[in-house]
C-alpha atoms as a PDB file:
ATOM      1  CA  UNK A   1     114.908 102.908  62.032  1.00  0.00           C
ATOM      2  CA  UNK A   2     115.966 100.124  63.805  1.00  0.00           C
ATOM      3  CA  UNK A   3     114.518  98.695  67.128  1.00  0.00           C
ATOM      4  CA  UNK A   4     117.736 100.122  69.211  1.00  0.00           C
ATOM      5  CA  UNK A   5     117.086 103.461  67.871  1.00  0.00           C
ATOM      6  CA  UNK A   6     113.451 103.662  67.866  1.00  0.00           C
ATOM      7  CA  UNK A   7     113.386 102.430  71.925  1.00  0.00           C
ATOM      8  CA  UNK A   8     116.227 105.270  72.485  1.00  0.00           C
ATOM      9  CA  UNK A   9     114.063 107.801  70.801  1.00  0.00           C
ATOM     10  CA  UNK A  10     110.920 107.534  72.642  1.00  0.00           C
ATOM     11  CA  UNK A  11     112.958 107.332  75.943  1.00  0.00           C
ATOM     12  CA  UNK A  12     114.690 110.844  74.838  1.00  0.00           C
ATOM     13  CA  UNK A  13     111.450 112.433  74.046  1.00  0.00           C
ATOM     14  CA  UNK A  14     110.157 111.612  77.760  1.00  0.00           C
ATOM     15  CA  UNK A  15     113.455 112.031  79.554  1.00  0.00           C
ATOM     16  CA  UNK A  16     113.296 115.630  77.443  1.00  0.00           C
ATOM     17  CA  UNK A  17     109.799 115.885  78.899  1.00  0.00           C
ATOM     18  CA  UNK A  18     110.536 114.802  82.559  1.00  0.00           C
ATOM     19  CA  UNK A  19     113.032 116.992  82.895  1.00  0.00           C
ATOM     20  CA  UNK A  20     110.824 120.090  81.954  1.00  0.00           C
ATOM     21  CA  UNK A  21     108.389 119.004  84.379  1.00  0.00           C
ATOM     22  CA  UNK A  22     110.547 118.768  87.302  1.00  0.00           C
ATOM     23  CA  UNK A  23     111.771 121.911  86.731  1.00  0.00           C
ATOM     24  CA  UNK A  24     108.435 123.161  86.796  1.00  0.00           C
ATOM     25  CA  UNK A  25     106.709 121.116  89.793  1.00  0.00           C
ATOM     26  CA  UNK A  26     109.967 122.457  91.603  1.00  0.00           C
ATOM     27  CA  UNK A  27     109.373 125.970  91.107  1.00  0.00           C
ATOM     28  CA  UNK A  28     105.467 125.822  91.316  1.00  0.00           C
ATOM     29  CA  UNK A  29     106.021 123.772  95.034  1.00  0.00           C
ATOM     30  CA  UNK A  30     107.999 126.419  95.951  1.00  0.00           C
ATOM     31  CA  UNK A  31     106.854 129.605  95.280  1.00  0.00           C
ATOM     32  CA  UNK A  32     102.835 128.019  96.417  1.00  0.00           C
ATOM     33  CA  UNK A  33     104.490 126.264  99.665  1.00  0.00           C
ATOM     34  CA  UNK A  34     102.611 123.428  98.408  1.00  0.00           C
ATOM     35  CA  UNK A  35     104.561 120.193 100.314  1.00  0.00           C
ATOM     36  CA  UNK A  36     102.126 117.808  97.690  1.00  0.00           C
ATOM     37  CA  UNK A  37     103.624 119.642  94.585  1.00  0.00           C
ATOM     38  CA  UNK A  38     107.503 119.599  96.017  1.00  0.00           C
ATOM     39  CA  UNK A  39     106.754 115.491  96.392  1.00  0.00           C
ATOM     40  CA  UNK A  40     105.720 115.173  93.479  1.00  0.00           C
ATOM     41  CA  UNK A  41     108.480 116.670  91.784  1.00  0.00           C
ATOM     42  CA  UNK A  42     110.694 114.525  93.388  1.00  0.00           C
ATOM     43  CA  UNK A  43     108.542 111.810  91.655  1.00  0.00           C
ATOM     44  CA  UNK A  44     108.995 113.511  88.445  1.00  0.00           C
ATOM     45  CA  UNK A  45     112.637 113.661  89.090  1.00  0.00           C
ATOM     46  CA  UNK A  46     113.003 109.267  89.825  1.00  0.00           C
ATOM     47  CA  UNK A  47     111.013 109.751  86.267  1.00  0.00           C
ATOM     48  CA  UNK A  48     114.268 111.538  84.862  1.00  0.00           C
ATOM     49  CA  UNK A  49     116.449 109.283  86.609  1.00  0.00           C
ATOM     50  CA  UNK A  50     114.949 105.729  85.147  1.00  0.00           C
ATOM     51  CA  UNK A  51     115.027 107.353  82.040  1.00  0.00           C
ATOM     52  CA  UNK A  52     118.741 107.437  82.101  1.00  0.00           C
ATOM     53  CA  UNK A  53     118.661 104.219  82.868  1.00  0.00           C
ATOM     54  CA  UNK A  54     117.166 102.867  80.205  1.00  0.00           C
ATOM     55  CA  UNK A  55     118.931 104.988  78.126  1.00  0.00           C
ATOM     56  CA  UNK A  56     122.405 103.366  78.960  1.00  0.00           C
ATOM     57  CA  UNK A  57     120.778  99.438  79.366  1.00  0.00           C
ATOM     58  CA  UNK A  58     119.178  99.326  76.480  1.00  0.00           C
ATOM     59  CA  UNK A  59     121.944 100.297  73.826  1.00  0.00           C
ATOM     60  CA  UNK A  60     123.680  97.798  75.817  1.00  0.00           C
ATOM     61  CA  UNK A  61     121.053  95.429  75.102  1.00  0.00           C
ATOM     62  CA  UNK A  62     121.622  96.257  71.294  1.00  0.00           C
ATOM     63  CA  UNK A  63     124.574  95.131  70.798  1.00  0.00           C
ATOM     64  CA  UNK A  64     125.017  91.763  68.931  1.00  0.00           C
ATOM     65  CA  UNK A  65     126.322  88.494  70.245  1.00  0.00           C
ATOM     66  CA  UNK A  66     130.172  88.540  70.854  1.00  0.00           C
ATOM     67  CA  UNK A  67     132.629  86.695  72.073  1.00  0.00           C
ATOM     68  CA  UNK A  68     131.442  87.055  75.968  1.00  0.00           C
ATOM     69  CA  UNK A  69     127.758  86.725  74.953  1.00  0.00           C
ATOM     70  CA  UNK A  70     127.045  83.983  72.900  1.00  0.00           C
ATOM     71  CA  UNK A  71     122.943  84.886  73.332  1.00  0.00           C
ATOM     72  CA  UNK A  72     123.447  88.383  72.911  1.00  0.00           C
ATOM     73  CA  UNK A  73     122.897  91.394  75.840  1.00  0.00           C
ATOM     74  CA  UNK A  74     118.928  91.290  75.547  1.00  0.00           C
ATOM     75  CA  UNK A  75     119.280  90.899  79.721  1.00  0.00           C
ATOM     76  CA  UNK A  76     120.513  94.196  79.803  1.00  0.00           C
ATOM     77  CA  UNK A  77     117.408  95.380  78.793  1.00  0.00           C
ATOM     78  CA  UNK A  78     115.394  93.125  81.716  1.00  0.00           C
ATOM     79  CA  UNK A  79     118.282  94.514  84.301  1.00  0.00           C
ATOM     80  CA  UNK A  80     116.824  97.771  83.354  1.00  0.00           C
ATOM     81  CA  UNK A  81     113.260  97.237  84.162  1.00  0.00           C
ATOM     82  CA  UNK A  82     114.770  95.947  87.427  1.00  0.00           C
ATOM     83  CA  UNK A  83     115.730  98.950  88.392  1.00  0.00           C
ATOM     84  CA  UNK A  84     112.539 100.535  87.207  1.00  0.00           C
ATOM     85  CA  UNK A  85     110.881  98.491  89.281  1.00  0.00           C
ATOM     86  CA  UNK A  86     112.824  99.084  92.573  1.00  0.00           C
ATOM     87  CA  UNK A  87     112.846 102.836  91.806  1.00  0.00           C
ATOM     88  CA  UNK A  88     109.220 102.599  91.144  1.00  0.00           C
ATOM     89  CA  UNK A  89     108.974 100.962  95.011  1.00  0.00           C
ATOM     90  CA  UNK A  90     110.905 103.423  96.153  1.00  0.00           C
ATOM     91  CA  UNK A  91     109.139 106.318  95.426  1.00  0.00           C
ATOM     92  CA  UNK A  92     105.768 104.873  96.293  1.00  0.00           C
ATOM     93  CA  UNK A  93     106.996 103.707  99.881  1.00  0.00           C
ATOM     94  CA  UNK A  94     108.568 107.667 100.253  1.00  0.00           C
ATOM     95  CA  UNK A  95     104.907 108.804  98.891  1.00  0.00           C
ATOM     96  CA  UNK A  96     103.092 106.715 101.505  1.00  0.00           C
ATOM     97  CA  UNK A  97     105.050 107.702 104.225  1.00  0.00           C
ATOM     98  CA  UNK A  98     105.137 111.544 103.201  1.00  0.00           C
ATOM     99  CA  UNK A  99     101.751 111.350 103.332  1.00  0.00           C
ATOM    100  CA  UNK A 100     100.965 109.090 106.775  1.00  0.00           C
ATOM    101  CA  UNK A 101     103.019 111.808 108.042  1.00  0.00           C
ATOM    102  CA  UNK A 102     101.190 114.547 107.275  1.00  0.00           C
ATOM    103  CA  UNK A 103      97.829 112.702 108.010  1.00  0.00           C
ATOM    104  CA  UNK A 104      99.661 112.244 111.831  1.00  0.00           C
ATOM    105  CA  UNK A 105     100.599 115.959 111.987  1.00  0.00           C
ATOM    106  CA  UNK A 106      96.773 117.139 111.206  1.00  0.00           C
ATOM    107  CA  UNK A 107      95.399 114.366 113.822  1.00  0.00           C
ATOM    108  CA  UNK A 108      97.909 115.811 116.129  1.00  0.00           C
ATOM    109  CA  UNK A 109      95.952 119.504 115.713  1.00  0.00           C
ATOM    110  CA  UNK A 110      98.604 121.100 113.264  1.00  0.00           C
ATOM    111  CA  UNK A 111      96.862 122.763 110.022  1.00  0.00           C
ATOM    112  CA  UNK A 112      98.735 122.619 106.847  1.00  0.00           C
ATOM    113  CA  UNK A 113      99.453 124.930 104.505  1.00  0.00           C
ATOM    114  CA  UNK A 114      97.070 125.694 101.906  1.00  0.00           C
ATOM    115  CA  UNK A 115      98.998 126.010  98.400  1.00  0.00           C
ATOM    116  CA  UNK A 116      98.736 128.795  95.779  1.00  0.00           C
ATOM    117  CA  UNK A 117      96.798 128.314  92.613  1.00  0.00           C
ATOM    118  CA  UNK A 118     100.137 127.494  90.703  1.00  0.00           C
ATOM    119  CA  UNK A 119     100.074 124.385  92.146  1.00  0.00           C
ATOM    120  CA  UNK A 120      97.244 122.774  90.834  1.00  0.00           C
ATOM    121  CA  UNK A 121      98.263 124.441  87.440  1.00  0.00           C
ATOM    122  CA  UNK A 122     101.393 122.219  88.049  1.00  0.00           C
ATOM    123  CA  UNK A 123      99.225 119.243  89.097  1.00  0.00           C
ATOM    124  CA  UNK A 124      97.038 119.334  86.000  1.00  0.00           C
ATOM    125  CA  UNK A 125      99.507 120.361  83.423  1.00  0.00           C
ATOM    126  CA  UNK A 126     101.597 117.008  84.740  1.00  0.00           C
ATOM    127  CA  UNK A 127      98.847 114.767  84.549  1.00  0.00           C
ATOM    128  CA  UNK A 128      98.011 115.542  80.979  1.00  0.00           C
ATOM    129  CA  UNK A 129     101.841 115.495  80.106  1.00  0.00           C
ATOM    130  CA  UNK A 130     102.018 112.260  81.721  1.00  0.00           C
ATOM    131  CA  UNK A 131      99.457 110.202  80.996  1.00  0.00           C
ATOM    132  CA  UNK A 132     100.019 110.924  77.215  1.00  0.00           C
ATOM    133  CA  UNK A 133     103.699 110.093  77.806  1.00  0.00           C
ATOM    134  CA  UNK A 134     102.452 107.050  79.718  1.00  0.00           C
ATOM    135  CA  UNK A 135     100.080 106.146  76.268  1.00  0.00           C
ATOM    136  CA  UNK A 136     102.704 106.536  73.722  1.00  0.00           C
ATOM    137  CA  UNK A 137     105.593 104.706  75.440  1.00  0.00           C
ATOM    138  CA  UNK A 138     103.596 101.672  76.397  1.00  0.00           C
ATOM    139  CA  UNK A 139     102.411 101.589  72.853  1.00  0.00           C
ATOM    140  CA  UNK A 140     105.712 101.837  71.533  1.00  0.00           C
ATOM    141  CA  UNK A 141     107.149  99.139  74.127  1.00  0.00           C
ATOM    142  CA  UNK A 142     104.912  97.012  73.148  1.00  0.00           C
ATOM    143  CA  UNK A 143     105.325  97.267  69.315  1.00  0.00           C
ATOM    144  CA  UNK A 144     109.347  96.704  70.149  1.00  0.00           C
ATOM    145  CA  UNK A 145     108.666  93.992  72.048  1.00  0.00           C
ATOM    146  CA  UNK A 146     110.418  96.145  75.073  1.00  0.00           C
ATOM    147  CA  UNK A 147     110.258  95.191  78.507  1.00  0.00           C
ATOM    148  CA  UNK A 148     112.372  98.371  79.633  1.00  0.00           C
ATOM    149  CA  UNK A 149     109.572 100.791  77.494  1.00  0.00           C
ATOM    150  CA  UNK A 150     106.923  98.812  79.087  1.00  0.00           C
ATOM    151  CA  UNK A 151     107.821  99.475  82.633  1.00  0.00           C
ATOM    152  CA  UNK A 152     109.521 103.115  81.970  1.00  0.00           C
ATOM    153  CA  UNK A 153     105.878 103.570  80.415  1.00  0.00           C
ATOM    154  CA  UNK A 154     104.064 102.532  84.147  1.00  0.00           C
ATOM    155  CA  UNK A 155     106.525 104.997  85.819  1.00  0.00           C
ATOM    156  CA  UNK A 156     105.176 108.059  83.779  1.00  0.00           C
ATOM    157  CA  UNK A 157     101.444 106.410  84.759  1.00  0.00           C
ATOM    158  CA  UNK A 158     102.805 106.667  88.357  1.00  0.00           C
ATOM    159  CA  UNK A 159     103.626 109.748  88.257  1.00  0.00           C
ATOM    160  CA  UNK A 160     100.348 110.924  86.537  1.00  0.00           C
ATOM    161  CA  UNK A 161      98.656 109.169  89.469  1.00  0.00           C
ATOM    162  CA  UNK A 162     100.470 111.155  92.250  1.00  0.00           C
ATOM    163  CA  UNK A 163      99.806 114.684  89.894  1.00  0.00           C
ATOM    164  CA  UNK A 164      96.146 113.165  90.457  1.00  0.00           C
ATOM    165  CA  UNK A 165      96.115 112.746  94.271  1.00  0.00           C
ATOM    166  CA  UNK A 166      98.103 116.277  94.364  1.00  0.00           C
ATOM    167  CA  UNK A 167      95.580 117.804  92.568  1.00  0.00           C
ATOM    168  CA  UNK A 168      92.200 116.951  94.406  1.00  0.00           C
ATOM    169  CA  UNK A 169      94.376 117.394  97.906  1.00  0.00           C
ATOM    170  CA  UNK A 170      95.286 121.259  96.159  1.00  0.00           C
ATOM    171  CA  UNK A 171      91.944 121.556  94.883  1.00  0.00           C
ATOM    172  CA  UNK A 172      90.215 120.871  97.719  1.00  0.00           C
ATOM    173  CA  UNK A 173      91.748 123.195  99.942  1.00  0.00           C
ATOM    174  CA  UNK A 174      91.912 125.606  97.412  1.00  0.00           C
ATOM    175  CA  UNK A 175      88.081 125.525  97.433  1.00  0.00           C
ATOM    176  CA  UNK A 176      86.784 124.604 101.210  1.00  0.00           C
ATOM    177  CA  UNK A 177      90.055 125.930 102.963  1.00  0.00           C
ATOM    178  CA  UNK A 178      92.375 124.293 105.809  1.00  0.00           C
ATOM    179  CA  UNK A 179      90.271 121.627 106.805  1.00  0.00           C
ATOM    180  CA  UNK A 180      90.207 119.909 103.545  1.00  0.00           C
ATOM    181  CA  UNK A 181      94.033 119.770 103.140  1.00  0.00           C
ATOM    182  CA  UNK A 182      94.193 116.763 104.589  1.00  0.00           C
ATOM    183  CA  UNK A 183      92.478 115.249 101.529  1.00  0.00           C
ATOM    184  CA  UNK A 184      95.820 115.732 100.134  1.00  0.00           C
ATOM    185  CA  UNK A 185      98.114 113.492 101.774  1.00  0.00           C
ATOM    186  CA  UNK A 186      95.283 110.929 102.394  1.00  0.00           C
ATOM    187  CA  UNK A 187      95.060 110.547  98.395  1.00  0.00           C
ATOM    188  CA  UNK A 188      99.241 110.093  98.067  1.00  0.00           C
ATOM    189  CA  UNK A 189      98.550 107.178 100.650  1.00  0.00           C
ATOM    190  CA  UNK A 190      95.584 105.127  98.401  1.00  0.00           C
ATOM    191  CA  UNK A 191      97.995 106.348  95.334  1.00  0.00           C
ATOM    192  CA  UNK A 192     101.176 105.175  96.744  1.00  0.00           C
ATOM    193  CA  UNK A 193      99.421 101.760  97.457  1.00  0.00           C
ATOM    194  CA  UNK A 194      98.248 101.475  93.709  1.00  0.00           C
ATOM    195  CA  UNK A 195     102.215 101.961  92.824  1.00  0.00           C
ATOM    196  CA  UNK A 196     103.488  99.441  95.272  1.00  0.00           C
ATOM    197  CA  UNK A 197     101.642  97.062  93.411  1.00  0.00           C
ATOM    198  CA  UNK A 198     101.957  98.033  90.140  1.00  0.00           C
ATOM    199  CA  UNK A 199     105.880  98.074  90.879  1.00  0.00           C
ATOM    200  CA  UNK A 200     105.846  94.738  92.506  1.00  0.00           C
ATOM    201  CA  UNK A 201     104.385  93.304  89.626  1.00  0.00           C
ATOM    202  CA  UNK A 202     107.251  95.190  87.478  1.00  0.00           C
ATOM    203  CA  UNK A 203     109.652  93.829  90.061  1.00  0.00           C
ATOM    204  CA  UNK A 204     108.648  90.175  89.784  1.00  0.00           C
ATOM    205  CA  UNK A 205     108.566  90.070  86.299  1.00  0.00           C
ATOM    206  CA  UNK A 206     112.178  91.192  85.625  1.00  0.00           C
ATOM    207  CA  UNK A 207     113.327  88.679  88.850  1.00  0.00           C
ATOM    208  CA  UNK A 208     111.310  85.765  86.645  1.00  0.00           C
ATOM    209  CA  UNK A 209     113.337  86.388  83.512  1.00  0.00           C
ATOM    210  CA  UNK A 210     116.513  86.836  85.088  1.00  0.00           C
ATOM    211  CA  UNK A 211     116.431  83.857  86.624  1.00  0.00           C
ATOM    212  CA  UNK A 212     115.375  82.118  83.409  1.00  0.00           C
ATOM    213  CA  UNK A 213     111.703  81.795  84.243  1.00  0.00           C
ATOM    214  CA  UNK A 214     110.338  79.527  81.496  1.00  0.00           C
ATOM    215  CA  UNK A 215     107.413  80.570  79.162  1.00  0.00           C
ATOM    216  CA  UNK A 216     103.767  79.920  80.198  1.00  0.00           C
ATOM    217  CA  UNK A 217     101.812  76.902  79.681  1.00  0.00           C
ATOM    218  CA  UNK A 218     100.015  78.388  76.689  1.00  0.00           C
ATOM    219  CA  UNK A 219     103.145  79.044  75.279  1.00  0.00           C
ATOM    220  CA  UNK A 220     105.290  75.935  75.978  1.00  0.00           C
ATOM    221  CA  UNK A 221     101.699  73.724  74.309  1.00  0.00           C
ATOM    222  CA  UNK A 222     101.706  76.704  71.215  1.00  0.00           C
ATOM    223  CA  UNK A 223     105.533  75.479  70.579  1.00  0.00           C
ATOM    224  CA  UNK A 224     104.464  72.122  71.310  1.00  0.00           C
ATOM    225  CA  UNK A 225     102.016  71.697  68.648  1.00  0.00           C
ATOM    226  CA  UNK A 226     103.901  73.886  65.865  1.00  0.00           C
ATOM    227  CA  UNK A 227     106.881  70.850  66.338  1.00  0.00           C
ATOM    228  CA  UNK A 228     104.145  67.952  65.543  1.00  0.00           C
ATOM    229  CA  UNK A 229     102.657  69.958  62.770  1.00  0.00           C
ATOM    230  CA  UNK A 230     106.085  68.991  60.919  1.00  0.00           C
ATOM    231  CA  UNK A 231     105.245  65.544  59.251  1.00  0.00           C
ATOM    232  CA  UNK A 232     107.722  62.581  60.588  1.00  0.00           C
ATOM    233  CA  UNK A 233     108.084  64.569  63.624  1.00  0.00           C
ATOM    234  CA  UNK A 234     106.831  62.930  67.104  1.00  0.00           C
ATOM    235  CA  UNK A 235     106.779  63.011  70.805  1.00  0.00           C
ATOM    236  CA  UNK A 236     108.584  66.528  70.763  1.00  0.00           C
ATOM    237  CA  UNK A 237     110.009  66.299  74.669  1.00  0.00           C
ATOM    238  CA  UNK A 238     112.907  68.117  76.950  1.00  0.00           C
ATOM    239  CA  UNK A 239     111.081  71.153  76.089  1.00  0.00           C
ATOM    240  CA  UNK A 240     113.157  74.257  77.620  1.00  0.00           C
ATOM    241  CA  UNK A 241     112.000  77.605  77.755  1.00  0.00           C
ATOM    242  CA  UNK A 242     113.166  81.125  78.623  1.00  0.00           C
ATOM    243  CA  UNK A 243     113.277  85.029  77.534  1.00  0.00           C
ATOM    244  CA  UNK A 244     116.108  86.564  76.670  1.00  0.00           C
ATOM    245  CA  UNK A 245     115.554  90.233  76.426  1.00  0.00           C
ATOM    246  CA  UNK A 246     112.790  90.524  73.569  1.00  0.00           C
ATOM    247  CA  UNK A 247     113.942  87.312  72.271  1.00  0.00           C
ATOM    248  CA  UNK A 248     112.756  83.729  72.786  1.00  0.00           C
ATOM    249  CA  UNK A 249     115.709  80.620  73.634  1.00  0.00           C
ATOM    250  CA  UNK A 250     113.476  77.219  72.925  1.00  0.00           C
ATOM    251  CA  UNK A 251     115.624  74.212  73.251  1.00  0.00           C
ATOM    252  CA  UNK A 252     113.748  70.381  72.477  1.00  0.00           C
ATOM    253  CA  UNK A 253     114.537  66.751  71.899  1.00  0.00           C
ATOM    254  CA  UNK A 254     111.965  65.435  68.880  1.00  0.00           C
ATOM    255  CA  UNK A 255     112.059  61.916  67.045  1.00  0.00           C
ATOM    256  CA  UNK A 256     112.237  60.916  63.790  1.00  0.00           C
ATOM    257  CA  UNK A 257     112.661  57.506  61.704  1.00  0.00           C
ATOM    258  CA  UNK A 258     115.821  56.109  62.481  1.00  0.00           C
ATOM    259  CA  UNK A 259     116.517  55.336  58.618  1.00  0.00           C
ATOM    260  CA  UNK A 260     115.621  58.952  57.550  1.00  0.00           C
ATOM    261  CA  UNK A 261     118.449  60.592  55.530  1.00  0.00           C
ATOM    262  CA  UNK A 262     120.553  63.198  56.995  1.00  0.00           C
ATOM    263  CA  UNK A 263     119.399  65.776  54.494  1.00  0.00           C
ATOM    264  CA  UNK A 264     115.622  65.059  55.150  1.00  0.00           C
ATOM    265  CA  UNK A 265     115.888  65.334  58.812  1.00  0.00           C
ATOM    266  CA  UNK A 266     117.905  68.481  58.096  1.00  0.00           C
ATOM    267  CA  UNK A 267     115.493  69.835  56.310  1.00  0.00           C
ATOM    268  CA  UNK A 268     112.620  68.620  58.765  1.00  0.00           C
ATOM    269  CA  UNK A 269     114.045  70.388  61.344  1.00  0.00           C
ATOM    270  CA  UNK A 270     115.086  73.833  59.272  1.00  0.00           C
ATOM    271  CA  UNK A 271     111.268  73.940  58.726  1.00  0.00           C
ATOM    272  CA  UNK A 272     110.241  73.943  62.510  1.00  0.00           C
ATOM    273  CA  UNK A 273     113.143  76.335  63.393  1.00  0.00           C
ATOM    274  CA  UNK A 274     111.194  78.455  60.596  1.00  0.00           C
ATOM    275  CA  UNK A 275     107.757  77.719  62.035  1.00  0.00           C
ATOM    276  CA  UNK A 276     109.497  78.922  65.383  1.00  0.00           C
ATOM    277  CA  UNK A 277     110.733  81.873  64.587  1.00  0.00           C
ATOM    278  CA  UNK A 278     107.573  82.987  61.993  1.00  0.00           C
ATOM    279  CA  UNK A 279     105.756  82.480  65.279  1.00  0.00           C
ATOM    280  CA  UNK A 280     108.129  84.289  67.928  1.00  0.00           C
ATOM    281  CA  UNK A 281     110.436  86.634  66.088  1.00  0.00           C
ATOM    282  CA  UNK A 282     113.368  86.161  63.818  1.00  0.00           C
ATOM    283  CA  UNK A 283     115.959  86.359  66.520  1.00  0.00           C
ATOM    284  CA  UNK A 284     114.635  83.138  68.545  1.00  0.00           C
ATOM    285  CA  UNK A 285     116.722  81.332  69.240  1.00  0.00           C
ATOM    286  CA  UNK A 286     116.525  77.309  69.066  1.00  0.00           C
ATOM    287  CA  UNK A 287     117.940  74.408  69.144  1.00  0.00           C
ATOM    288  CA  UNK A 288     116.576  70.883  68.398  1.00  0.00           C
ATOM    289  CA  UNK A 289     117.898  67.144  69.206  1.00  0.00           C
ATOM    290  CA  UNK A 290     117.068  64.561  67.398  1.00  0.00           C
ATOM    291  CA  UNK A 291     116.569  61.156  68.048  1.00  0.00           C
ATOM    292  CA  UNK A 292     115.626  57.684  66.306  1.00  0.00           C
ATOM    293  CA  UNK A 293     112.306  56.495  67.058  1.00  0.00           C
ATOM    294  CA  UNK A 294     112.607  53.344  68.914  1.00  0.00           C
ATOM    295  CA  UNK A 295     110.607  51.243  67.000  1.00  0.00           C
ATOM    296  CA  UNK A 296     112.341  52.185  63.709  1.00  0.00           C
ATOM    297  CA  UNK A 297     113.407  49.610  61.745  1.00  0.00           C
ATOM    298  CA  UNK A 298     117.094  50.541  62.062  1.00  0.00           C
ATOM    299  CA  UNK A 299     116.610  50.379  65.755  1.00  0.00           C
ATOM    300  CA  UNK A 300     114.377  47.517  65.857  1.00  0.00           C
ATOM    301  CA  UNK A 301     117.402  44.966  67.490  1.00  0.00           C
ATOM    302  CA  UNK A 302     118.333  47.344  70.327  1.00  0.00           C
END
């Protein structure tokens, strides 16, 4: 099964799962007048949503290069975890606020609601659900190398976290009555916090590579010393960086004896390309310049 295929598989089987889940949270919130339960099916249903958008992006992303896209449509796949991301925000900011507001209505003197049992049935249920679903797409994502899995993965941890908060704030009441239901919105604050930051991180991530962030430091000295490991090969320089989807784009100027044949700097620089991509995937792409060394002796009168 190819990459494409595989990433659009596990996507399906948590869209597929999502989708039972809202359903569910939806009816449980109702029928127990839960308010926690009704939110967080609304979280389960941005869940649904993001997995339609990776669905589309990434068999975008599949496609090979064309005439339009000389390096391919692996940004697709970034453009999707963009949207993740600002869903992701989204639905943290509405879970913060949901829940300031009910922590203002009970300091106010109003008691809420305590839910029916079906709730935290609902609650628990989703966090299992999710946090396996959370376990088995990040795997996946990063297996495929998948940005979009990755940070689809993080939304299903989200909304295992908010199950989590609804859960104690159901429980509680459940068990002590009114006065603890307040532990319910309280939680969906501290848990909408933990999202906001997860997200941002999702967020900044996607903004870094689609605005051709290069690779880190470690990186840039790992490509660095692969080049001089080629004998006849010095002071690699220009060294350009930058993700491309999965993929890696490394571009750099190296020099080489200025009376080397053609076909042995050919073949000097074939091996590093093969070095490259051994080390970063076989769809890396690079490109290398070369140039005389100075002191060469065909050089040695300029």
């Amino acid at each position: 099964m190819d990459r494409t295929k595989e990433i659009l598989r596990v996507t399906l089987w948590g869209s597929a799962c999502n989708a039972l889940l809202t359903a569910f949270k939806f009816v449980a919130g109702f029928l127990s007048g839960s308010a926690a339960m009704i939110a967080d099916a609304v979280h389960s249903l941005s869940d649904f949503l993001t997995d339609i958008v990776v669905l589309v992006f990434v068999r975008i992303s599949g496609k090979p290069q064309d005439e339009s896209h000389d390096y391919g449509h692996g940004k697709f796949e970034t453009l999707a975890s963009l949207f993740i991301g600002m869903a992701l925000i989204a639905a943290a900011i509405g879970i913060i606020a949901n829940g300031a507001r009910q922590i203002a209505l009970c300091i106010s003197g109003e008691t809420l609601q305590v839910p029916g049992a079906i709730a935290l049935w609902a609650a628990l249920i989703s966090i299992a659900v999710k946090e396996l679903l959370y376990q088995y797409t990040r795997r996946s994502g990063r297996r495929l190398e998948s940005q979009a899995l990755v940070a689809n993965a993080w939304h299903h941890r989200s909304d295992a976290l908010s199950s989590i908060a609804a859960a104690v704030g159901i429980g509680c009441a459940l068990l002590f009555g009114e006065k603890w239901a307040v532990l319910d919105p309280v939680a969906s604050v501290v848990v909408g916090a933990m999202l906001v930051k997860v997200a941002v991180e999702l967020f900044k991530e996607s903004i870094l590579e689609l605005t051709d962030s290069s690779l880190s430091a470690e990186m840039e000295k790992e490509i660095h010393d692969i080049i001089c490991e080629c004998p006849g090969v010095v002071e690699p320089h220009n060294l350009r960086t930058r993700r491309i989807g999965k993929e890696t784009a490394i571009e750099v100027h190296v020099r080489m004896a200025g009376d080397m044949q053609l076909n042995d700097a050919h073949d000097k620089v074939s091996d590093i390309e093969k070095r490259l991509r051994e080390r970063f995937g076989a769809g890396t792409f690079v490109t290398i310049h070369m140039e005389p060394i100075k002191n060469s002796p065909k050089n040695s009168g300029r």
